[in-house]
C-alpha atoms as a PDB file:
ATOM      1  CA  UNK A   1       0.000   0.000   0.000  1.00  0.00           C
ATOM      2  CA  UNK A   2       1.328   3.279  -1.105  1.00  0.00           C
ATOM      3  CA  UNK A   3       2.076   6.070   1.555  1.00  0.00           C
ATOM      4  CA  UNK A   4      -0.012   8.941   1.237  1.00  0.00           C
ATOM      5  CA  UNK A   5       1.257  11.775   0.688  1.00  0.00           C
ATOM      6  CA  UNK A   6      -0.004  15.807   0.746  1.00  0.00           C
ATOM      7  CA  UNK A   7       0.700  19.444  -0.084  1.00  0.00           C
ATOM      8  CA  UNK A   8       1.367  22.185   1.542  1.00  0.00           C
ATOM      9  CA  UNK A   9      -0.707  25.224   1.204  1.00  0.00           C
ATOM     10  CA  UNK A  10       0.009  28.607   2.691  1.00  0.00           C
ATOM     11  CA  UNK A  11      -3.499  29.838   3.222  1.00  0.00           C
ATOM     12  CA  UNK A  12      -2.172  33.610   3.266  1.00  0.00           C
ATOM     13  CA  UNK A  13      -4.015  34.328   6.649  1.00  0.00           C
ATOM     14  CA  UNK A  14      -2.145  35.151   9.749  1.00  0.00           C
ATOM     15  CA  UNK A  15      -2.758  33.589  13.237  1.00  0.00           C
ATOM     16  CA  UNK A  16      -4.269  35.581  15.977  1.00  0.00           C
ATOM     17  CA  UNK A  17      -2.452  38.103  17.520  1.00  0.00           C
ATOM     18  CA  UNK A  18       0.231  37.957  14.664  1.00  0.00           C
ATOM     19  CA  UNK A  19       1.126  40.795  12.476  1.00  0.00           C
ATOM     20  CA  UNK A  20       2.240  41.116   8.622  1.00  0.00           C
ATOM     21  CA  UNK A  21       5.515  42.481   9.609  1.00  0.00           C
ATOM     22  CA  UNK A  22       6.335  39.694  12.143  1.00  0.00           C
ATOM     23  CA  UNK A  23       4.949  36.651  10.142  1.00  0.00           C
ATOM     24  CA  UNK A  24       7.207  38.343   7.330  1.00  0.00           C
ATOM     25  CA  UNK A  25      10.091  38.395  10.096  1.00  0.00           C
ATOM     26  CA  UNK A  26       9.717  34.977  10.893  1.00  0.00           C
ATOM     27  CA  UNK A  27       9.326  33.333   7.975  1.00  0.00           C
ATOM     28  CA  UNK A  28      12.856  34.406   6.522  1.00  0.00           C
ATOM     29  CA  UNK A  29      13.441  33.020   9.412  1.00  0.00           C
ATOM     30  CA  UNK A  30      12.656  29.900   8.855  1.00  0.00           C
ATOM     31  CA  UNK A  31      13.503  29.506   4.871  1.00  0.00           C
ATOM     32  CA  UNK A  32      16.552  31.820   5.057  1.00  0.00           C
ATOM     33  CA  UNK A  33      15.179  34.725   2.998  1.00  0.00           C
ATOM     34  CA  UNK A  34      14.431  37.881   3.490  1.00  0.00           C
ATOM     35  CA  UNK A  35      11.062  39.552   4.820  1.00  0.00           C
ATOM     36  CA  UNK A  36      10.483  41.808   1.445  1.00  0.00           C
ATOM     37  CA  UNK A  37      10.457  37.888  -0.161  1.00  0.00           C
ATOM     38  CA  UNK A  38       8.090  36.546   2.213  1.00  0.00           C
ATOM     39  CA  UNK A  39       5.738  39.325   2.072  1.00  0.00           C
ATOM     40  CA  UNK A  40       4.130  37.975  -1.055  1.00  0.00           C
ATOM     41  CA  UNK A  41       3.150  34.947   0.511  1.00  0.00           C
ATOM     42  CA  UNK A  42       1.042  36.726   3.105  1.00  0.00           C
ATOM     43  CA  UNK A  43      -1.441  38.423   0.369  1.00  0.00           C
ATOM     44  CA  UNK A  44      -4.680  36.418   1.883  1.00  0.00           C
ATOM     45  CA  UNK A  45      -4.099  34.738  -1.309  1.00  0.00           C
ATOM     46  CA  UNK A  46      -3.103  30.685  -1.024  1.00  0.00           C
ATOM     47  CA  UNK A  47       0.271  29.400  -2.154  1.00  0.00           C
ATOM     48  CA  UNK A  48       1.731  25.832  -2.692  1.00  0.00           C
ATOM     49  CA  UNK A  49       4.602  25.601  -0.285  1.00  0.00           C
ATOM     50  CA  UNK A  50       5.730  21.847  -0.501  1.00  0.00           C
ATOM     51  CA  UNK A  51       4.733  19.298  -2.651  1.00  0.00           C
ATOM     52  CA  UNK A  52       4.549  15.308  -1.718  1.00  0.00           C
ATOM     53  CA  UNK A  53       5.162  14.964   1.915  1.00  0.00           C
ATOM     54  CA  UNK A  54       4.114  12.083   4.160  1.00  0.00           C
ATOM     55  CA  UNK A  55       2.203  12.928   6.935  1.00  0.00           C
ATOM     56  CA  UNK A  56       4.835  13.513   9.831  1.00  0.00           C
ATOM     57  CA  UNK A  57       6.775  15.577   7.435  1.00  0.00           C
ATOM     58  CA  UNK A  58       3.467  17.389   6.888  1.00  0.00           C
ATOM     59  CA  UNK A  59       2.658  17.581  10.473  1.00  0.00           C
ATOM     60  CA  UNK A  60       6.398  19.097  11.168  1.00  0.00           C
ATOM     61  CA  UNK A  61       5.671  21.880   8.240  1.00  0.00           C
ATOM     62  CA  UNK A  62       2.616  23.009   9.943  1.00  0.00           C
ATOM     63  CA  UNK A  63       3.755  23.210  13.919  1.00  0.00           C
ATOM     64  CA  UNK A  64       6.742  25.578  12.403  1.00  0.00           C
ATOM     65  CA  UNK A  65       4.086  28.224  10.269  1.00  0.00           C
ATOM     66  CA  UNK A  66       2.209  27.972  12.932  1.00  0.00           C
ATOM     67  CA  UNK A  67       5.162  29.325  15.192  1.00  0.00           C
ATOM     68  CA  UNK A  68       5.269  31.674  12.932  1.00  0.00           C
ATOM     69  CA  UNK A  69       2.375  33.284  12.980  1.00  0.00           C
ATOM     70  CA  UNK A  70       0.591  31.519   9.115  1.00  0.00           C
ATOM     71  CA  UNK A  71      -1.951  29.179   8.692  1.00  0.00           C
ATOM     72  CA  UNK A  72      -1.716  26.129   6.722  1.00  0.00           C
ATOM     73  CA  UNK A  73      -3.703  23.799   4.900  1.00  0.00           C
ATOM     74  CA  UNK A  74      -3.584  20.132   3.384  1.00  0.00           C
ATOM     75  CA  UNK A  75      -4.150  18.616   0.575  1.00  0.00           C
ATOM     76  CA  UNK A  76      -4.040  14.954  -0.201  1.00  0.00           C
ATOM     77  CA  UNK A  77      -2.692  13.946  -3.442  1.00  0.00           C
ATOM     78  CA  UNK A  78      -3.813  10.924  -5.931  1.00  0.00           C
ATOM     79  CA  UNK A  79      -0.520   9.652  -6.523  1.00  0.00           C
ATOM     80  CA  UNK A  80       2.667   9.514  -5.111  1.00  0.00           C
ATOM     81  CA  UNK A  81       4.692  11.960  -7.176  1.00  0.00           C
ATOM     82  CA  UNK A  82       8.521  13.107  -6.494  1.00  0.00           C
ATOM     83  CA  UNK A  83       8.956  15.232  -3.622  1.00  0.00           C
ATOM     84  CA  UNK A  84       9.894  19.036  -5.254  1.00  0.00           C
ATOM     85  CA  UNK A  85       9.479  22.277  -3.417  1.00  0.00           C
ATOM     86  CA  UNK A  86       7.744  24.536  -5.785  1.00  0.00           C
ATOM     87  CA  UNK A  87       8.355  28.253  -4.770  1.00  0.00           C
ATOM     88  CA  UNK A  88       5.443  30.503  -3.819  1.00  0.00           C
ATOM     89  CA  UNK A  89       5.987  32.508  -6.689  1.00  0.00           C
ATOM     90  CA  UNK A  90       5.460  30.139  -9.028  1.00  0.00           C
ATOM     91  CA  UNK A  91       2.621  28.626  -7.951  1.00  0.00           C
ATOM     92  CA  UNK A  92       0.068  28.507 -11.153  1.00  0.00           C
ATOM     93  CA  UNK A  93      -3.765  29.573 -10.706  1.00  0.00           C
ATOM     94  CA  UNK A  94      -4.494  25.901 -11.678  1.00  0.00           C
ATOM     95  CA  UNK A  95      -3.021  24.745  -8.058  1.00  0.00           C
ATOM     96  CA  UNK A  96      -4.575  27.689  -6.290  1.00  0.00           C
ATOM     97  CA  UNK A  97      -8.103  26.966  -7.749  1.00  0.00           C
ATOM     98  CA  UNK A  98      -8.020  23.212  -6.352  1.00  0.00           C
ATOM     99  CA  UNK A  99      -7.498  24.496  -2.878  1.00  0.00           C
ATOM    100  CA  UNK A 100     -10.241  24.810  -0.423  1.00  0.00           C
ATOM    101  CA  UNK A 101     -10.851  25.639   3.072  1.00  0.00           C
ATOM    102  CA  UNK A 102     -12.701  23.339   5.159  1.00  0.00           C
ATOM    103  CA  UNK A 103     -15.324  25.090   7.390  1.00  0.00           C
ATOM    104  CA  UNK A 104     -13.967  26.832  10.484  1.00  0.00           C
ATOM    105  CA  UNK A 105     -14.014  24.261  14.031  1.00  0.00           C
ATOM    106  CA  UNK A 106     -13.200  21.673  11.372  1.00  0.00           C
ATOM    107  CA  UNK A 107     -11.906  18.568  12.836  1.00  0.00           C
ATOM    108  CA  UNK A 108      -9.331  18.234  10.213  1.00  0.00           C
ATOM    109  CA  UNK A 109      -7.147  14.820  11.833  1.00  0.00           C
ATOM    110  CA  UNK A 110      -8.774  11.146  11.309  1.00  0.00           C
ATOM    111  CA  UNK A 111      -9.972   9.072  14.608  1.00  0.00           C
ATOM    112  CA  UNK A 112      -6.676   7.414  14.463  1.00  0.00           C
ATOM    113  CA  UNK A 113      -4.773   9.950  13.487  1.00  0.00           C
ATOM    114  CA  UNK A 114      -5.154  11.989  16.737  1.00  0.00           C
ATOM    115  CA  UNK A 115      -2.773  11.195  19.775  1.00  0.00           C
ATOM    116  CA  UNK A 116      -4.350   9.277  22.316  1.00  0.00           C
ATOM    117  CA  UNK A 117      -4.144  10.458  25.893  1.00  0.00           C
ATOM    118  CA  UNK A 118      -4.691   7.257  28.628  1.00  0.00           C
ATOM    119  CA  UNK A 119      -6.146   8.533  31.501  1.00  0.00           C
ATOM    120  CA  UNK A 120      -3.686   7.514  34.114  1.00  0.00           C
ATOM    121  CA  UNK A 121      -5.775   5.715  37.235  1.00  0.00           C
ATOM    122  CA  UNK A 122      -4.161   6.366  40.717  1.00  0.00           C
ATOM    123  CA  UNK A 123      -4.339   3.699  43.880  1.00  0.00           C
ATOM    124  CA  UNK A 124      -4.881   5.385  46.350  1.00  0.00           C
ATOM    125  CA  UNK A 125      -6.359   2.442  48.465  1.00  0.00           C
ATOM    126  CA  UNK A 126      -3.242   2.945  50.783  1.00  0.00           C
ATOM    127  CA  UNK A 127      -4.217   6.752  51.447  1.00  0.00           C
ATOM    128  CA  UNK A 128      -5.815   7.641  54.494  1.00  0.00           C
ATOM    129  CA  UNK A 129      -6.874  11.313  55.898  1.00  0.00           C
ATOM    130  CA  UNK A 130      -5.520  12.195  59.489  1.00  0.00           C
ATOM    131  CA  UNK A 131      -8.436  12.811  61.914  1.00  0.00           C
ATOM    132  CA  UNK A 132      -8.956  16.589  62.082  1.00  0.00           C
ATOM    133  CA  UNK A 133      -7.488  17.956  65.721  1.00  0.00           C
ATOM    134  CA  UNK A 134      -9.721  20.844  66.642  1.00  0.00           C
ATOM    135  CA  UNK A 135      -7.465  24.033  67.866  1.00  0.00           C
ATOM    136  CA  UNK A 136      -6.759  24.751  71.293  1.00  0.00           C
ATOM    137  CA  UNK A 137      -8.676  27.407  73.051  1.00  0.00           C
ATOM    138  CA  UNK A 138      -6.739  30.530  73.989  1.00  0.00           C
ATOM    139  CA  UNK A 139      -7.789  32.337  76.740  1.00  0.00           C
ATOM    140  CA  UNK A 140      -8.331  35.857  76.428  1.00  0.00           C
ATOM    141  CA  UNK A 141      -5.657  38.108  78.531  1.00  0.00           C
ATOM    142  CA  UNK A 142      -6.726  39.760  81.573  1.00  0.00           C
ATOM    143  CA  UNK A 143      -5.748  43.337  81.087  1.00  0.00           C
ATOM    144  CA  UNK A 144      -5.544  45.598  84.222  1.00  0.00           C
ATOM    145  CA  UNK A 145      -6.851  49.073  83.929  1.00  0.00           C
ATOM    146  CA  UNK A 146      -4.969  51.516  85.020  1.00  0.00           C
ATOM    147  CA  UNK A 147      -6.160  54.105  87.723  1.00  0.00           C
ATOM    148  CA  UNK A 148      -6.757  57.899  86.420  1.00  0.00           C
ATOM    149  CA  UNK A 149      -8.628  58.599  89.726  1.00  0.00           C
ATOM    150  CA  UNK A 150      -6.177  61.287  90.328  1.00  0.00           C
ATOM    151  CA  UNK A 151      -6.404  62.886  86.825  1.00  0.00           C
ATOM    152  CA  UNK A 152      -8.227  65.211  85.330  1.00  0.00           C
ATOM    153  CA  UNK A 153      -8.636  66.851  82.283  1.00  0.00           C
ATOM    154  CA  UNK A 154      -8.297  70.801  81.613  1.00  0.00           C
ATOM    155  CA  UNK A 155     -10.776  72.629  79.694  1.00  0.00           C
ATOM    156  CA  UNK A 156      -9.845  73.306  75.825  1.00  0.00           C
ATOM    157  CA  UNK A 157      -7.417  76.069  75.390  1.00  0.00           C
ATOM    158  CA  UNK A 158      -6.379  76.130  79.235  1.00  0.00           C
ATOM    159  CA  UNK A 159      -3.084  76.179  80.575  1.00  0.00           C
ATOM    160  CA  UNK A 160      -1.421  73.089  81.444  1.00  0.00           C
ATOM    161  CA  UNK A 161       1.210  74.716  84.024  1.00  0.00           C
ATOM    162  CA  UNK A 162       0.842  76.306  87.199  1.00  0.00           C
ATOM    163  CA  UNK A 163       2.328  80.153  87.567  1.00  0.00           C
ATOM    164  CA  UNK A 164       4.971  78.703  89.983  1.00  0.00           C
ATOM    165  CA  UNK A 165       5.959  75.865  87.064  1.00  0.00           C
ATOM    166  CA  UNK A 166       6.173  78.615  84.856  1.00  0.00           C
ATOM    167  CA  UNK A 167       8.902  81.062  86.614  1.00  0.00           C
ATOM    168  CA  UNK A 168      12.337  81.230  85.564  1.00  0.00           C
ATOM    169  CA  UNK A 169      15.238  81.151  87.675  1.00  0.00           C
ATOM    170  CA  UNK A 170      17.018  84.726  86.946  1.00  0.00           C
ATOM    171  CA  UNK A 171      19.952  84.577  84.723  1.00  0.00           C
ATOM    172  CA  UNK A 172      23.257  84.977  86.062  1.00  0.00           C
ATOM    173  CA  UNK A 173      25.047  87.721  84.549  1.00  0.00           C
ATOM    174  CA  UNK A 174      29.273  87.769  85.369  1.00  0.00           C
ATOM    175  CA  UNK A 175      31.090  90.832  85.849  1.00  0.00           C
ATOM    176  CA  UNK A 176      33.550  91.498  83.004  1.00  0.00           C
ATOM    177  CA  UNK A 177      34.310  94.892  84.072  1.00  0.00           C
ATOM    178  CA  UNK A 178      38.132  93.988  84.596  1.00  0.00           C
ATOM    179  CA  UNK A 179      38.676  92.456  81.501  1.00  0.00           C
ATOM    180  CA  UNK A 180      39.610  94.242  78.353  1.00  0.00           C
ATOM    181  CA  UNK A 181      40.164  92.491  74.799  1.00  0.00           C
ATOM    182  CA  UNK A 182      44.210  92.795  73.188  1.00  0.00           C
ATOM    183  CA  UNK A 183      44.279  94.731  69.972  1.00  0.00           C
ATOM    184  CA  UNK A 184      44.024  93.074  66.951  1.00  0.00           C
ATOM    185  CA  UNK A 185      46.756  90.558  66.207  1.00  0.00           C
ATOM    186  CA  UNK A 186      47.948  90.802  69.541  1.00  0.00           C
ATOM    187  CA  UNK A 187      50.056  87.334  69.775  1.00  0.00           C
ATOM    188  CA  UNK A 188      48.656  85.929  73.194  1.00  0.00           C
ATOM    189  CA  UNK A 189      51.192  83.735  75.370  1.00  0.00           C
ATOM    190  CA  UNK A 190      50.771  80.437  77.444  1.00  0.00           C
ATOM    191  CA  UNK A 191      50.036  80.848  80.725  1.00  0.00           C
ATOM    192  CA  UNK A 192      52.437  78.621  82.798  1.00  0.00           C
ATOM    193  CA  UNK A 193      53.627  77.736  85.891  1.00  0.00           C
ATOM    194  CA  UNK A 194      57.319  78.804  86.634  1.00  0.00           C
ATOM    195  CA  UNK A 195      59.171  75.862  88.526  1.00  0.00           C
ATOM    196  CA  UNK A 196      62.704  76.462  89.557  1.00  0.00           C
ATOM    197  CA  UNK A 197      65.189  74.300  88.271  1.00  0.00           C
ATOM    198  CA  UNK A 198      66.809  71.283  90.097  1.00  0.00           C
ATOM    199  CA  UNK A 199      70.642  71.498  90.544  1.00  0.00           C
ATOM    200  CA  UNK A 200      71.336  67.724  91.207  1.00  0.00           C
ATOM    201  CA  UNK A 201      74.733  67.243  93.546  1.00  0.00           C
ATOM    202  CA  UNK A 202      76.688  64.927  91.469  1.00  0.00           C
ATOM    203  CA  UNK A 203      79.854  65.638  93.039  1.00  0.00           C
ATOM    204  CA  UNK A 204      80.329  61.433  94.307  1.00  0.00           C
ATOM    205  CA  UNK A 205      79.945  60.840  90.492  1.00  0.00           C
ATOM    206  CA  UNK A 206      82.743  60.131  88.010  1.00  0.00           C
ATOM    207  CA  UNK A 207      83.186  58.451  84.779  1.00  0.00           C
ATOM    208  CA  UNK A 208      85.211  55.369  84.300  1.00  0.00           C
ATOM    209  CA  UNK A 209      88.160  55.082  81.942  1.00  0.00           C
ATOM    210  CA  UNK A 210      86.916  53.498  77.713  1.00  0.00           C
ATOM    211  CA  UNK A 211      86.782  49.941  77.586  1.00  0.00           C
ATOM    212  CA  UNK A 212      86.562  49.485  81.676  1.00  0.00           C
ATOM    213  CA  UNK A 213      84.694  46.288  82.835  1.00  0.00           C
ATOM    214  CA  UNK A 214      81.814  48.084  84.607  1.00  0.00           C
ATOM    215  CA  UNK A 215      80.110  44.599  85.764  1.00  0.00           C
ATOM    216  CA  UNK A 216      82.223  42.723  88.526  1.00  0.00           C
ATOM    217  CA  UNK A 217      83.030  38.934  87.876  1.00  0.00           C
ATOM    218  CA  UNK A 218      80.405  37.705  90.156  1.00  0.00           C
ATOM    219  CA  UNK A 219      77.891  39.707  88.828  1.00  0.00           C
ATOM    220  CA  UNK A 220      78.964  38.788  85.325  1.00  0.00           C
ATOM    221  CA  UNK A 221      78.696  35.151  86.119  1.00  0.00           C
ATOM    222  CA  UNK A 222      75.509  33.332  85.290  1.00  0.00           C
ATOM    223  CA  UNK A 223      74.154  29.636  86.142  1.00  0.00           C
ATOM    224  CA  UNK A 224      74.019  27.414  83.106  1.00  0.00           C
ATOM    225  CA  UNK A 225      70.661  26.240  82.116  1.00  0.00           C
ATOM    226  CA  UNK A 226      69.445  22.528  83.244  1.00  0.00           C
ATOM    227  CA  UNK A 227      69.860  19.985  80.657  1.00  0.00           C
ATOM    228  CA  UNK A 228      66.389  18.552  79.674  1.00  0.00           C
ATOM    229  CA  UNK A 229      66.035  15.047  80.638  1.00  0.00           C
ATOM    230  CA  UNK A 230      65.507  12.794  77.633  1.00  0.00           C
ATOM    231  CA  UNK A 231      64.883   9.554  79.609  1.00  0.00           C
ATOM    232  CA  UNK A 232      61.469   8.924  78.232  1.00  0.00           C
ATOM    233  CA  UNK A 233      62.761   8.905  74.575  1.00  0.00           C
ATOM    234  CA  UNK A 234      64.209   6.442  72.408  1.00  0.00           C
ATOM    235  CA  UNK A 235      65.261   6.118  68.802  1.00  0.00           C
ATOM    236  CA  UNK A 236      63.523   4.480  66.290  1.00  0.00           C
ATOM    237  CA  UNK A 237      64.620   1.925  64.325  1.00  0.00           C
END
Protein backbone atom coordinates (compact mmCIF):
# COMPACT_ATOMS: atom_id res chain seq x y z
CA UNK A 1 0.00 0.00 0.00
CA UNK A 2 1.33 3.28 -1.10
CA UNK A 3 2.08 6.07 1.55
CA UNK A 4 -0.01 8.94 1.24
CA UNK A 5 1.26 11.78 0.69
CA UNK A 6 0.00 15.81 0.75
CA UNK A 7 0.70 19.44 -0.08
CA UNK A 8 1.37 22.18 1.54
CA UNK A 9 -0.71 25.22 1.20
CA UNK A 10 0.01 28.61 2.69
CA UNK A 11 -3.50 29.84 3.22
CA UNK A 12 -2.17 33.61 3.27
CA UNK A 13 -4.01 34.33 6.65
CA UNK A 14 -2.15 35.15 9.75
CA UNK A 15 -2.76 33.59 13.24
CA UNK A 16 -4.27 35.58 15.98
CA UNK A 17 -2.45 38.10 17.52
CA UNK A 18 0.23 37.96 14.66
CA UNK A 19 1.13 40.79 12.48
CA UNK A 20 2.24 41.12 8.62
CA UNK A 21 5.51 42.48 9.61
CA UNK A 22 6.34 39.69 12.14
CA UNK A 23 4.95 36.65 10.14
CA UNK A 24 7.21 38.34 7.33
CA UNK A 25 10.09 38.39 10.10
CA UNK A 26 9.72 34.98 10.89
CA UNK A 27 9.33 33.33 7.98
CA UNK A 28 12.86 34.41 6.52
CA UNK A 29 13.44 33.02 9.41
CA UNK A 30 12.66 29.90 8.85
CA UNK A 31 13.50 29.51 4.87
CA UNK A 32 16.55 31.82 5.06
CA UNK A 33 15.18 34.73 3.00
CA UNK A 34 14.43 37.88 3.49
CA UNK A 35 11.06 39.55 4.82
CA UNK A 36 10.48 41.81 1.44
CA UNK A 37 10.46 37.89 -0.16
CA UNK A 38 8.09 36.55 2.21
CA UNK A 39 5.74 39.33 2.07
CA UNK A 40 4.13 37.98 -1.05
CA UNK A 41 3.15 34.95 0.51
CA UNK A 42 1.04 36.73 3.11
CA UNK A 43 -1.44 38.42 0.37
CA UNK A 44 -4.68 36.42 1.88
CA UNK A 45 -4.10 34.74 -1.31
CA UNK A 46 -3.10 30.69 -1.02
CA UNK A 47 0.27 29.40 -2.15
CA UNK A 48 1.73 25.83 -2.69
CA UNK A 49 4.60 25.60 -0.28
CA UNK A 50 5.73 21.85 -0.50
CA UNK A 51 4.73 19.30 -2.65
CA UNK A 52 4.55 15.31 -1.72
CA UNK A 53 5.16 14.96 1.91
CA UNK A 54 4.11 12.08 4.16
CA UNK A 55 2.20 12.93 6.93
CA UNK A 56 4.83 13.51 9.83
CA UNK A 57 6.77 15.58 7.43
CA UNK A 58 3.47 17.39 6.89
CA UNK A 59 2.66 17.58 10.47
CA UNK A 60 6.40 19.10 11.17
CA UNK A 61 5.67 21.88 8.24
CA UNK A 62 2.62 23.01 9.94
CA UNK A 63 3.76 23.21 13.92
CA UNK A 64 6.74 25.58 12.40
CA UNK A 65 4.09 28.22 10.27
CA UNK A 66 2.21 27.97 12.93
CA UNK A 67 5.16 29.32 15.19
CA UNK A 68 5.27 31.67 12.93
CA UNK A 69 2.37 33.28 12.98
CA UNK A 70 0.59 31.52 9.11
CA UNK A 71 -1.95 29.18 8.69
CA UNK A 72 -1.72 26.13 6.72
CA UNK A 73 -3.70 23.80 4.90
CA UNK A 74 -3.58 20.13 3.38
CA UNK A 75 -4.15 18.62 0.57
CA UNK A 76 -4.04 14.95 -0.20
CA UNK A 77 -2.69 13.95 -3.44
CA UNK A 78 -3.81 10.92 -5.93
CA UNK A 79 -0.52 9.65 -6.52
CA UNK A 80 2.67 9.51 -5.11
CA UNK A 81 4.69 11.96 -7.18
CA UNK A 82 8.52 13.11 -6.49
CA UNK A 83 8.96 15.23 -3.62
CA UNK A 84 9.89 19.04 -5.25
CA UNK A 85 9.48 22.28 -3.42
CA UNK A 86 7.74 24.54 -5.79
CA UNK A 87 8.35 28.25 -4.77
CA UNK A 88 5.44 30.50 -3.82
CA UNK A 89 5.99 32.51 -6.69
CA UNK A 90 5.46 30.14 -9.03
CA UNK A 91 2.62 28.63 -7.95
CA UNK A 92 0.07 28.51 -11.15
CA UNK A 93 -3.77 29.57 -10.71
CA UNK A 94 -4.49 25.90 -11.68
CA UNK A 95 -3.02 24.74 -8.06
CA UNK A 96 -4.57 27.69 -6.29
CA UNK A 97 -8.10 26.97 -7.75
CA UNK A 98 -8.02 23.21 -6.35
CA UNK A 99 -7.50 24.50 -2.88
CA UNK A 100 -10.24 24.81 -0.42
CA UNK A 101 -10.85 25.64 3.07
CA UNK A 102 -12.70 23.34 5.16
CA UNK A 103 -15.32 25.09 7.39
CA UNK A 104 -13.97 26.83 10.48
CA UNK A 105 -14.01 24.26 14.03
CA UNK A 106 -13.20 21.67 11.37
CA UNK A 107 -11.91 18.57 12.84
CA UNK A 108 -9.33 18.23 10.21
CA UNK A 109 -7.15 14.82 11.83
CA UNK A 110 -8.77 11.15 11.31
CA UNK A 111 -9.97 9.07 14.61
CA UNK A 112 -6.68 7.41 14.46
CA UNK A 113 -4.77 9.95 13.49
CA UNK A 114 -5.15 11.99 16.74
CA UNK A 115 -2.77 11.19 19.77
CA UNK A 116 -4.35 9.28 22.32
CA UNK A 117 -4.14 10.46 25.89
CA UNK A 118 -4.69 7.26 28.63
CA UNK A 119 -6.15 8.53 31.50
CA UNK A 120 -3.69 7.51 34.11
CA UNK A 121 -5.77 5.71 37.23
CA UNK A 122 -4.16 6.37 40.72
CA UNK A 123 -4.34 3.70 43.88
CA UNK A 124 -4.88 5.39 46.35
CA UNK A 125 -6.36 2.44 48.47
CA UNK A 126 -3.24 2.95 50.78
CA UNK A 127 -4.22 6.75 51.45
CA UNK A 128 -5.81 7.64 54.49
CA UNK A 129 -6.87 11.31 55.90
CA UNK A 130 -5.52 12.20 59.49
CA UNK A 131 -8.44 12.81 61.91
CA UNK A 132 -8.96 16.59 62.08
CA UNK A 133 -7.49 17.96 65.72
CA UNK A 134 -9.72 20.84 66.64
CA UNK A 135 -7.46 24.03 67.87
CA UNK A 136 -6.76 24.75 71.29
CA UNK A 137 -8.68 27.41 73.05
CA UNK A 138 -6.74 30.53 73.99
CA UNK A 139 -7.79 32.34 76.74
CA UNK A 140 -8.33 35.86 76.43
CA UNK A 141 -5.66 38.11 78.53
CA UNK A 142 -6.73 39.76 81.57
CA UNK A 143 -5.75 43.34 81.09
CA UNK A 144 -5.54 45.60 84.22
CA UNK A 145 -6.85 49.07 83.93
CA UNK A 146 -4.97 51.52 85.02
CA UNK A 147 -6.16 54.11 87.72
CA UNK A 148 -6.76 57.90 86.42
CA UNK A 149 -8.63 58.60 89.73
CA UNK A 150 -6.18 61.29 90.33
CA UNK A 151 -6.40 62.89 86.83
CA UNK A 152 -8.23 65.21 85.33
CA UNK A 153 -8.64 66.85 82.28
CA UNK A 154 -8.30 70.80 81.61
CA UNK A 155 -10.78 72.63 79.69
CA UNK A 156 -9.85 73.31 75.82
CA UNK A 157 -7.42 76.07 75.39
CA UNK A 158 -6.38 76.13 79.23
CA UNK A 159 -3.08 76.18 80.57
CA UNK A 160 -1.42 73.09 81.44
CA UNK A 161 1.21 74.72 84.02
CA UNK A 162 0.84 76.31 87.20
CA UNK A 163 2.33 80.15 87.57
CA UNK A 164 4.97 78.70 89.98
CA UNK A 165 5.96 75.87 87.06
CA UNK A 166 6.17 78.61 84.86
CA UNK A 167 8.90 81.06 86.61
CA UNK A 168 12.34 81.23 85.56
CA UNK A 169 15.24 81.15 87.68
CA UNK A 170 17.02 84.73 86.95
CA UNK A 171 19.95 84.58 84.72
CA UNK A 172 23.26 84.98 86.06
CA UNK A 173 25.05 87.72 84.55
CA UNK A 174 29.27 87.77 85.37
CA UNK A 175 31.09 90.83 85.85
CA UNK A 176 33.55 91.50 83.00
CA UNK A 177 34.31 94.89 84.07
CA UNK A 178 38.13 93.99 84.60
CA UNK A 179 38.68 92.46 81.50
CA UNK A 180 39.61 94.24 78.35
CA UNK A 181 40.16 92.49 74.80
CA UNK A 182 44.21 92.80 73.19
CA UNK A 183 44.28 94.73 69.97
CA UNK A 184 44.02 93.07 66.95
CA UNK A 185 46.76 90.56 66.21
CA UNK A 186 47.95 90.80 69.54
CA UNK A 187 50.06 87.33 69.77
CA UNK A 188 48.66 85.93 73.19
CA UNK A 189 51.19 83.74 75.37
CA UNK A 190 50.77 80.44 77.44
CA UNK A 191 50.04 80.85 80.73
CA UNK A 192 52.44 78.62 82.80
CA UNK A 193 53.63 77.74 85.89
CA UNK A 194 57.32 78.80 86.63
CA UNK A 195 59.17 75.86 88.53
CA UNK A 196 62.70 76.46 89.56
CA UNK A 197 65.19 74.30 88.27
CA UNK A 198 66.81 71.28 90.10
CA UNK A 199 70.64 71.50 90.54
CA UNK A 200 71.34 67.72 91.21
CA UNK A 201 74.73 67.24 93.55
CA UNK A 202 76.69 64.93 91.47
CA UNK A 203 79.85 65.64 93.04
CA UNK A 204 80.33 61.43 94.31
CA UNK A 205 79.95 60.84 90.49
CA UNK A 206 82.74 60.13 88.01
CA UNK A 207 83.19 58.45 84.78
CA UNK A 208 85.21 55.37 84.30
CA UNK A 209 88.16 55.08 81.94
CA UNK A 210 86.92 53.50 77.71
CA UNK A 211 86.78 49.94 77.59
CA UNK A 212 86.56 49.48 81.68
CA UNK A 213 84.69 46.29 82.84
CA UNK A 214 81.81 48.08 84.61
CA UNK A 215 80.11 44.60 85.76
CA UNK A 216 82.22 42.72 88.53
CA UNK A 217 83.03 38.93 87.88
CA UNK A 218 80.41 37.71 90.16
CA UNK A 219 77.89 39.71 88.83
CA UNK A 220 78.96 38.79 85.32
CA UNK A 221 78.70 35.15 86.12
CA UNK A 222 75.51 33.33 85.29
CA UNK A 223 74.15 29.64 86.14
CA UNK A 224 74.02 27.41 83.11
CA UNK A 225 70.66 26.24 82.12
CA UNK A 226 69.45 22.53 83.24
CA UNK A 227 69.86 19.99 80.66
CA UNK A 228 66.39 18.55 79.67
CA UNK A 229 66.04 15.05 80.64
CA UNK A 230 65.51 12.79 77.63
CA UNK A 231 64.88 9.55 79.61
CA UNK A 232 61.47 8.92 78.23
CA UNK A 233 62.76 8.90 74.57
CA UNK A 234 64.21 6.44 72.41
CA UNK A 235 65.26 6.12 68.80
CA UNK A 236 63.52 4.48 66.29
CA UNK A 237 64.62 1.92 64.32
Amino acid sequence: MDTPLYDVYLTGKLAENATPAQAAQRLAALFKSTPDAMTGMLTGKPHLLKRGIDKNTALKYREALASAGVEVAFKAQASAPTTTLVPAQTATVAEASQLSLAPAGTDLLKPDERRQIVASVIDTTTLQLAPQSPLPAVEAAHVIAPDVSGLSLAAAGGELLSAQEREQPPIAIPDVSDLTLAPAGTILETLHESVEPVEPDISALSLAPAGTELLTPEQRETAAPPAPNTDHLTLAN
